[in-house]
Protein backbone atom coordinates (compact mmCIF):
# COMPACT_ATOMS: atom_id res chain seq x y z
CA UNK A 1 0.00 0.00 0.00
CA UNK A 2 0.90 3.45 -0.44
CA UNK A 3 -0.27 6.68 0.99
CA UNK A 4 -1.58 9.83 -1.16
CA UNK A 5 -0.84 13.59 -0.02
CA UNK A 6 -4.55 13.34 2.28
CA UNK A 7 -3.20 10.54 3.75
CA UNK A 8 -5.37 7.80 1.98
CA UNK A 9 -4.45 4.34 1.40
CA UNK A 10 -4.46 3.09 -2.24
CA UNK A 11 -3.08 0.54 -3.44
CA UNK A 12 0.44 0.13 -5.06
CA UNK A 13 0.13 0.64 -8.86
CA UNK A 14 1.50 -1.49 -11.27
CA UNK A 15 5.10 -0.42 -12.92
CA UNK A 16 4.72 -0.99 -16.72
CA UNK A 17 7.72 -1.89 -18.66
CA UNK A 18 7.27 -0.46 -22.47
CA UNK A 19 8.82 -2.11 -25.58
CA UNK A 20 9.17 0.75 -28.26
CA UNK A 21 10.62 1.69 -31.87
CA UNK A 22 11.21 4.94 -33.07
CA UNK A 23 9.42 5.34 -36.57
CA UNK A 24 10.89 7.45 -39.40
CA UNK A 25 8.74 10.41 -38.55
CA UNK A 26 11.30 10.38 -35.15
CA UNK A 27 8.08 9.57 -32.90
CA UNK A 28 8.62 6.37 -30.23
CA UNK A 29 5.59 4.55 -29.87
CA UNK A 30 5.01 0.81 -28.28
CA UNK A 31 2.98 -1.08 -26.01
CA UNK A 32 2.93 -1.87 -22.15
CA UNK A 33 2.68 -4.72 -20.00
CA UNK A 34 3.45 -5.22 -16.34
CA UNK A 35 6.66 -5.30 -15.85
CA UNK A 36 6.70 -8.34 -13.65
CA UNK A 37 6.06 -10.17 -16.77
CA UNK A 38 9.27 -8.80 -18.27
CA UNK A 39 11.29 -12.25 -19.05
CA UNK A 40 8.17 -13.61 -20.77
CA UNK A 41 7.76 -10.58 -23.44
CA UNK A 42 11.74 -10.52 -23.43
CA UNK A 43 11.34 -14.30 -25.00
CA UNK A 44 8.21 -13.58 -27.63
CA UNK A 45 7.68 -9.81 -27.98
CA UNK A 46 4.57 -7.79 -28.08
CA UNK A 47 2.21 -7.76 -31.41
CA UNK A 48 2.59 -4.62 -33.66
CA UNK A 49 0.99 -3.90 -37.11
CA UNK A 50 2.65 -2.71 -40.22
CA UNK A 51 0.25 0.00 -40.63
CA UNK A 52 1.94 2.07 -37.36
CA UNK A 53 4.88 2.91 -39.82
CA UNK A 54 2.07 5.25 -42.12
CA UNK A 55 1.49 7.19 -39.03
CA UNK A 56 2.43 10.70 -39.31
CA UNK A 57 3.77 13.14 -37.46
CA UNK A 58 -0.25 14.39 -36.95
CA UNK A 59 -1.50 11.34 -36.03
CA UNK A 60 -2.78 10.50 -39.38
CA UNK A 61 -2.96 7.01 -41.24
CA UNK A 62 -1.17 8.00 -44.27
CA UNK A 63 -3.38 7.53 -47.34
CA UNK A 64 -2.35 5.25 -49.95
CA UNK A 65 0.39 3.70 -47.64
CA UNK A 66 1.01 -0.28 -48.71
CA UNK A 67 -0.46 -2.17 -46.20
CA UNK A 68 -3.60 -1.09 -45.43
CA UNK A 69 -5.17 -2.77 -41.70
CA UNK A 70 -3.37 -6.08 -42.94
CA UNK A 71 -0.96 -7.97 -41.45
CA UNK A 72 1.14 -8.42 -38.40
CA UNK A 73 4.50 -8.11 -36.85
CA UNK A 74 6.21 -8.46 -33.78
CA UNK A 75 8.78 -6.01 -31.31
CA UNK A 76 11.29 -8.06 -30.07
CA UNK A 77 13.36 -6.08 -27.36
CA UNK A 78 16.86 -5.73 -27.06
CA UNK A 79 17.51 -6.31 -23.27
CA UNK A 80 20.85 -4.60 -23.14
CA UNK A 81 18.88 -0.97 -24.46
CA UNK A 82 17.14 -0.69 -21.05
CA UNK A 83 16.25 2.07 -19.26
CA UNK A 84 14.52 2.43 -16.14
CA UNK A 85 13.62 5.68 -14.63
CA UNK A 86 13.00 6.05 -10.65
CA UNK A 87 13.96 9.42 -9.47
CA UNK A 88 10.76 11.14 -11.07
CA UNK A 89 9.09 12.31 -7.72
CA UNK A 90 5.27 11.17 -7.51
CA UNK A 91 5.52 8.87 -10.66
CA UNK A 92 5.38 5.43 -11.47
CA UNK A 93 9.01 4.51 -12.81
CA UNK A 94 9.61 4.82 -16.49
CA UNK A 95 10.96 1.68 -17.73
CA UNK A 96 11.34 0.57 -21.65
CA UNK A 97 13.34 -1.05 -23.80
CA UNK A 98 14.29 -0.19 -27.50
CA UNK A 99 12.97 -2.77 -30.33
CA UNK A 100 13.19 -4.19 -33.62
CA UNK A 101 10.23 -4.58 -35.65
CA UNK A 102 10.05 -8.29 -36.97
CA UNK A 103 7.70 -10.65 -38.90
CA UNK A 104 6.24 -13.79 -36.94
CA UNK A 105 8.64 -15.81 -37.63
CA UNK A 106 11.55 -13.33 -36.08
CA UNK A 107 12.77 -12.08 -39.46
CA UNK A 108 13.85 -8.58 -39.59
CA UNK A 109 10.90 -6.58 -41.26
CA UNK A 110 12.19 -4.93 -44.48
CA UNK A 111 10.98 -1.31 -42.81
CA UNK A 112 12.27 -1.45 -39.14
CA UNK A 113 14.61 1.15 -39.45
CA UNK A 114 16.54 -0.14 -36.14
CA UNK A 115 17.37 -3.66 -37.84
CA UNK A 116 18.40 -1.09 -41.30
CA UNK A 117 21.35 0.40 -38.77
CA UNK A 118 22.07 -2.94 -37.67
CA UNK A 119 22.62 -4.54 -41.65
CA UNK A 120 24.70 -1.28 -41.86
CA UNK A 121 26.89 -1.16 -39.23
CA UNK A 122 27.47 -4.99 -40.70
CA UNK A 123 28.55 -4.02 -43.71
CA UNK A 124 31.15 -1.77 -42.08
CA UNK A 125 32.41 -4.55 -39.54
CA UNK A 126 32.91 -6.51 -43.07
CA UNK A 127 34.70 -3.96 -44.63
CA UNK A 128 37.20 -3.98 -41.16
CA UNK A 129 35.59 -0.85 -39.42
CA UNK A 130 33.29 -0.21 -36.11
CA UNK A 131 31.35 2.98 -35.77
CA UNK A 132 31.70 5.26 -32.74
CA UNK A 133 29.19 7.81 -32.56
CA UNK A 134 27.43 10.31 -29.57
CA UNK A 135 24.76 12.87 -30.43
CA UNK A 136 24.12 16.50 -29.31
CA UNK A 137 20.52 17.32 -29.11
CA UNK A 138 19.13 21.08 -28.65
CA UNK A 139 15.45 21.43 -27.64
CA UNK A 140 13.25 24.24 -26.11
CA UNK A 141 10.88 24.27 -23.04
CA UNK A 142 7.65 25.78 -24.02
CA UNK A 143 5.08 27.15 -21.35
CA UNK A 144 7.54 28.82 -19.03
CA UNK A 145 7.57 32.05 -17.67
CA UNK A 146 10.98 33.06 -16.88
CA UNK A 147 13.07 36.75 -16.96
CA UNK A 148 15.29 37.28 -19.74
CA UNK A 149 18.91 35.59 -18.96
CA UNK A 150 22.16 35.87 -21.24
CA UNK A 151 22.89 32.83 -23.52
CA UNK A 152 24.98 30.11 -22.54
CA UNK A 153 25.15 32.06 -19.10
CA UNK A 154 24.81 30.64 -15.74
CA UNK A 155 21.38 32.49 -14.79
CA UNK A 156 20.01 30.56 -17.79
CA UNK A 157 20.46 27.53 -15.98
CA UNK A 158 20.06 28.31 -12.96
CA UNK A 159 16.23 30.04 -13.76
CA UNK A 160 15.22 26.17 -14.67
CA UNK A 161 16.01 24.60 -11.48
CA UNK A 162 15.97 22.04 -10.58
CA UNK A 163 14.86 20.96 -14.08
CA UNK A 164 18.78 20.46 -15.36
CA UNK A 165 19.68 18.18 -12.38
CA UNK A 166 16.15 15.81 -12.60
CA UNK A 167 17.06 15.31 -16.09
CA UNK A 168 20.86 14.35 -15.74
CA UNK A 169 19.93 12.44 -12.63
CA UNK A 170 17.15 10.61 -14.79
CA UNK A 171 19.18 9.91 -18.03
CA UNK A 172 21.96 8.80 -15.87
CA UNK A 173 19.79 6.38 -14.61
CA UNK A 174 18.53 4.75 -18.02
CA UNK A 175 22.37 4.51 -18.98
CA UNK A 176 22.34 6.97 -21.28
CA UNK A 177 25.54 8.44 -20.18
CA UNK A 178 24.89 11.85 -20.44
CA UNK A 179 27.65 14.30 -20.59
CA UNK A 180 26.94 17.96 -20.13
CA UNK A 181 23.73 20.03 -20.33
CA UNK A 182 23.86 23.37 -21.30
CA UNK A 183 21.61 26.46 -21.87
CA UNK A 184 21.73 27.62 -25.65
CA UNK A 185 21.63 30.23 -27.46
CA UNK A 186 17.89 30.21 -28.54
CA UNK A 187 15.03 31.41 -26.14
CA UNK A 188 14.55 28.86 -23.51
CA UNK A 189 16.64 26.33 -25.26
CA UNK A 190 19.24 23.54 -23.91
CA UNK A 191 21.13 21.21 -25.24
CA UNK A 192 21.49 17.47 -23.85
CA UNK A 193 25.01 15.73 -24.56
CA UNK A 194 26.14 11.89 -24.42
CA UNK A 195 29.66 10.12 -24.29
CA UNK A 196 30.38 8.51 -27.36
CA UNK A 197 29.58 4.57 -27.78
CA UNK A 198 28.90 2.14 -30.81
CA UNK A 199 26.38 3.47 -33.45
CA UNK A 200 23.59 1.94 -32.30
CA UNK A 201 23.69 2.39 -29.20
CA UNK A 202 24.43 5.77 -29.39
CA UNK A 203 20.98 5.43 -31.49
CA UNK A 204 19.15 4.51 -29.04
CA UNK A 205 20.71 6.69 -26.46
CA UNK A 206 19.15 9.57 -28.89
CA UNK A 207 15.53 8.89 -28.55
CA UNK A 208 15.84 7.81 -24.61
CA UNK A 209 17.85 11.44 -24.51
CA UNK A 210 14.08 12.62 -26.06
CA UNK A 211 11.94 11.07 -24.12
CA UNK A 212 13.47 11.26 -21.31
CA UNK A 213 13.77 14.87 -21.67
CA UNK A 214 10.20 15.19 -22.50
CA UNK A 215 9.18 13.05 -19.34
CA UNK A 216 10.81 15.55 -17.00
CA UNK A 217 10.20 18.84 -18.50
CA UNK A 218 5.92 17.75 -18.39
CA UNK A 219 6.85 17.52 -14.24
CA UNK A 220 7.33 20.69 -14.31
CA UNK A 221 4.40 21.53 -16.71
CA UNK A 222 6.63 22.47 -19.33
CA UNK A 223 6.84 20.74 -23.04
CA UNK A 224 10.19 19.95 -24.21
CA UNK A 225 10.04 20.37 -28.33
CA UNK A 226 13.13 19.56 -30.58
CA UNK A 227 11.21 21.05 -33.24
CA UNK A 228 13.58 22.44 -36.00
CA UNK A 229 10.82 25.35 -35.16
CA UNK A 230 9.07 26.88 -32.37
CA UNK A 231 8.38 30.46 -33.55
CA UNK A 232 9.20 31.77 -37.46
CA UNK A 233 11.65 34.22 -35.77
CA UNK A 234 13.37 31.18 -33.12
CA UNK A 235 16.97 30.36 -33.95
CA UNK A 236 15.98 26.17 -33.88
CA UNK A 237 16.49 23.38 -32.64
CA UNK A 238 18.92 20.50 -34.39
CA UNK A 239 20.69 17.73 -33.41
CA UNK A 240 24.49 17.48 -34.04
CA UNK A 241 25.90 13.61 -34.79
CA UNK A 242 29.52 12.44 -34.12
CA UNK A 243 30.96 10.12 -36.07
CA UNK A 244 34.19 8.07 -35.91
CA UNK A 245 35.86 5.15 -36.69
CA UNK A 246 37.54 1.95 -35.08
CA UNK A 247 39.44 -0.99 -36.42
CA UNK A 248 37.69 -4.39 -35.36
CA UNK A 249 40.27 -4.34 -32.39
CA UNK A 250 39.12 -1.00 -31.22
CA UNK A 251 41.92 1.32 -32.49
CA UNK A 252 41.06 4.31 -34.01
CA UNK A 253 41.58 4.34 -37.29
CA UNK A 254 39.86 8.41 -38.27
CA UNK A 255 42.69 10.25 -38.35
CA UNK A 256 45.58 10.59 -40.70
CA UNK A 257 47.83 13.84 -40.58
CA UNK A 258 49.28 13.11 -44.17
CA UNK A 259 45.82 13.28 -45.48
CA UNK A 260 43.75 15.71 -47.25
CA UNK A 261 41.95 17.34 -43.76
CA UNK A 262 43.62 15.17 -41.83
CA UNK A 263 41.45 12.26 -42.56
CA UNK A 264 42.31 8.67 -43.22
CA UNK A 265 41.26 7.07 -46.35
CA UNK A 266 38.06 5.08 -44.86
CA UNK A 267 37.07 8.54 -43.29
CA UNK A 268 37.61 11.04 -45.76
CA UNK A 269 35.27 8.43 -48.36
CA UNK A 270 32.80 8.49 -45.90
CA UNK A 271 32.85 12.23 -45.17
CA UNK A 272 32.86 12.51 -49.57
CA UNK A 273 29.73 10.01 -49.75
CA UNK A 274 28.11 12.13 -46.71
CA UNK A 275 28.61 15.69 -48.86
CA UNK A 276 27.49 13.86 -52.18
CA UNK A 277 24.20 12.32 -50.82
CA UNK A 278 22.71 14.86 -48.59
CA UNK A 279 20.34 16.60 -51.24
CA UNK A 280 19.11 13.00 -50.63
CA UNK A 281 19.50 12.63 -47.07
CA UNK A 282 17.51 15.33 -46.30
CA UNK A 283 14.39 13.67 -46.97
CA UNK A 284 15.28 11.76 -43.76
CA UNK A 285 17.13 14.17 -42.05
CA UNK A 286 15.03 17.37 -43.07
CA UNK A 287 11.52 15.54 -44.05
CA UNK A 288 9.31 19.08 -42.99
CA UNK A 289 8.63 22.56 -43.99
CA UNK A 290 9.30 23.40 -39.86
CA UNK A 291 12.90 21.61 -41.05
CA UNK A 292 13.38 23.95 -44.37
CA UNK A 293 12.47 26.85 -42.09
CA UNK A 294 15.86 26.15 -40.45
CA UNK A 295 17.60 25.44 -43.84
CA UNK A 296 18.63 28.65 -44.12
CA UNK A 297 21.87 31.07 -43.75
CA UNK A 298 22.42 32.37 -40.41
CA UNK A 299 20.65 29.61 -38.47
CA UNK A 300 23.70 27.28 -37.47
CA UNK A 301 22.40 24.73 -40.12
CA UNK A 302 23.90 23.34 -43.24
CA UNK A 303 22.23 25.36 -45.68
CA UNK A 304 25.20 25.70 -48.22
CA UNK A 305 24.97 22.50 -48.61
């Protein structure tokens, strides 16, 4: 039993362990169960539908999209992507666990976009190389009512208390390994930092970093949006990814002084394929008018390119 703030019994509420994916559109969704039953799902997943994947960023079924109500899948959880979530005062603890999206049988499905990373980052190990990567992520609080405070200063932070310290606390907690936090230079706007690790963890670190973030900042009454966009006139929000390169043994193998900007061969092709495919990229990376809103000189963005 526990006791409310009158002083009334009720009784203890069941934690709920989540098993989620995070869909193209950059939106984690899943589904719950108690979390006593945690080795059971571990071993056969929870259902899912193909159909979730034509959800937009408004909630909308995509028309037209290829599967219709048909058919069904399955998220299998990774058990070493856990994160649980205690220190949130007066709530249940947030516990979930990142996913790949698979057919009945346990095949990869051909649009799980985790299971995509994971084929990649094959190819790479094939080719001789690991990827190390760590992402920066800026977002702003909206719904706060705070006095004007320099950028990157001290009273910035300081005016969210204890809002920076929940959330390090918190993402420290889910193993997310969070580095620094940081006000920006946009209004009300921080940025969330993670030590580096293999890509895909570092992948999944970057939507816990989210939701985590999100989580804490709605304590407060506050909505945490990494929006490229809050306001036509905002600086934005983006997210800056690290990238770097091991041998199979673990020695890095990025850097070469004697190289065109100091790059080693495997590196500087990468960094060449990066520049010659973003026009392309950017329907992933930069999928909405909010995102070509930020696309633009004088808004820390690649717009140039």
């Amino acid at each position: 039993m526990t006791e409310t703030n009158n002083g009334t019994a009720t009784a203890e509420l069941t934690e709920l362990a989540t098993f989620v994916t995070t869909d193209i559109a950059g939106i984690t969704r899943g589904r719950s169960f108690a979390a006593t039953q945690i080795d059971d799902y571990l071993r056969k997943g929870v259902g899912w539908v193909p159909a979730n994947l034509a959800l937009t960023p408004f909630d909308q079924i995509a028309e037209n999209n290829p599967w219709g109500s048909a058919g069904d899948l399955r998220l299998m959880a990774d058990p070493k992507s856990k994160a649980r979530v205690t220190c949130l005062p007066d709530e249940t603890p947030l516990h979930f666990y990142h996913s790949d999206i698979t057919d009945l049988q346990g095949n990869a499905w051909d649009c799980c976009v985790r299971s995509f990373l994971k084929r990649t980052l094959k190819e790479y190990e094939d080719a001789g190389l690991k990827v190390i990567s760590a992402v920066e992520q800026e977002f702003q609080l909206l719904g706060v009512d705070w006095p004007d405070a320099p950028s990157f200063g001290l009273r910035a932070q300081r005016r969210a208390e204890p809002f920076g310290p929940l959330l390090m606390t918190a993402l420290q907690e889910a193993g997310a390994e969070p580095e620094m936090f940081l006000p920006e230079y946009g209004k009300d706007q921080f940025e969330i930092t993670c030590r580096p690790a293999d890509a895909l963890t570092a992948a999944d670190r970057g939507a816990t970093i989210r939701a985590i973030t999100k989580e804490v900042a709605a304590l407060f009454g506050w909505n945490a949006s990494f929006a490229p966009k809050t306001s036509a006139n905002g600086v934005g929000n983006g997210v800056h990814l690290h990238v770097s390169f091991t041998d199979l043994d673990g020695n890095p193998v990025t850097f070469d002084a004697s190289r065109p900007g100091r790059l080693s061969k495997a590196a500087g092709s990468f960094a060449a394929g990066v520049v010659k495919h973003l026009p392309a990229l950017t329907a992933f990376t930069a999928p909405s008018v909010l995102s070509y809103m930020r696309l633009v000189p004088h808004h820390w963005s690649a717009a140039y390119t």
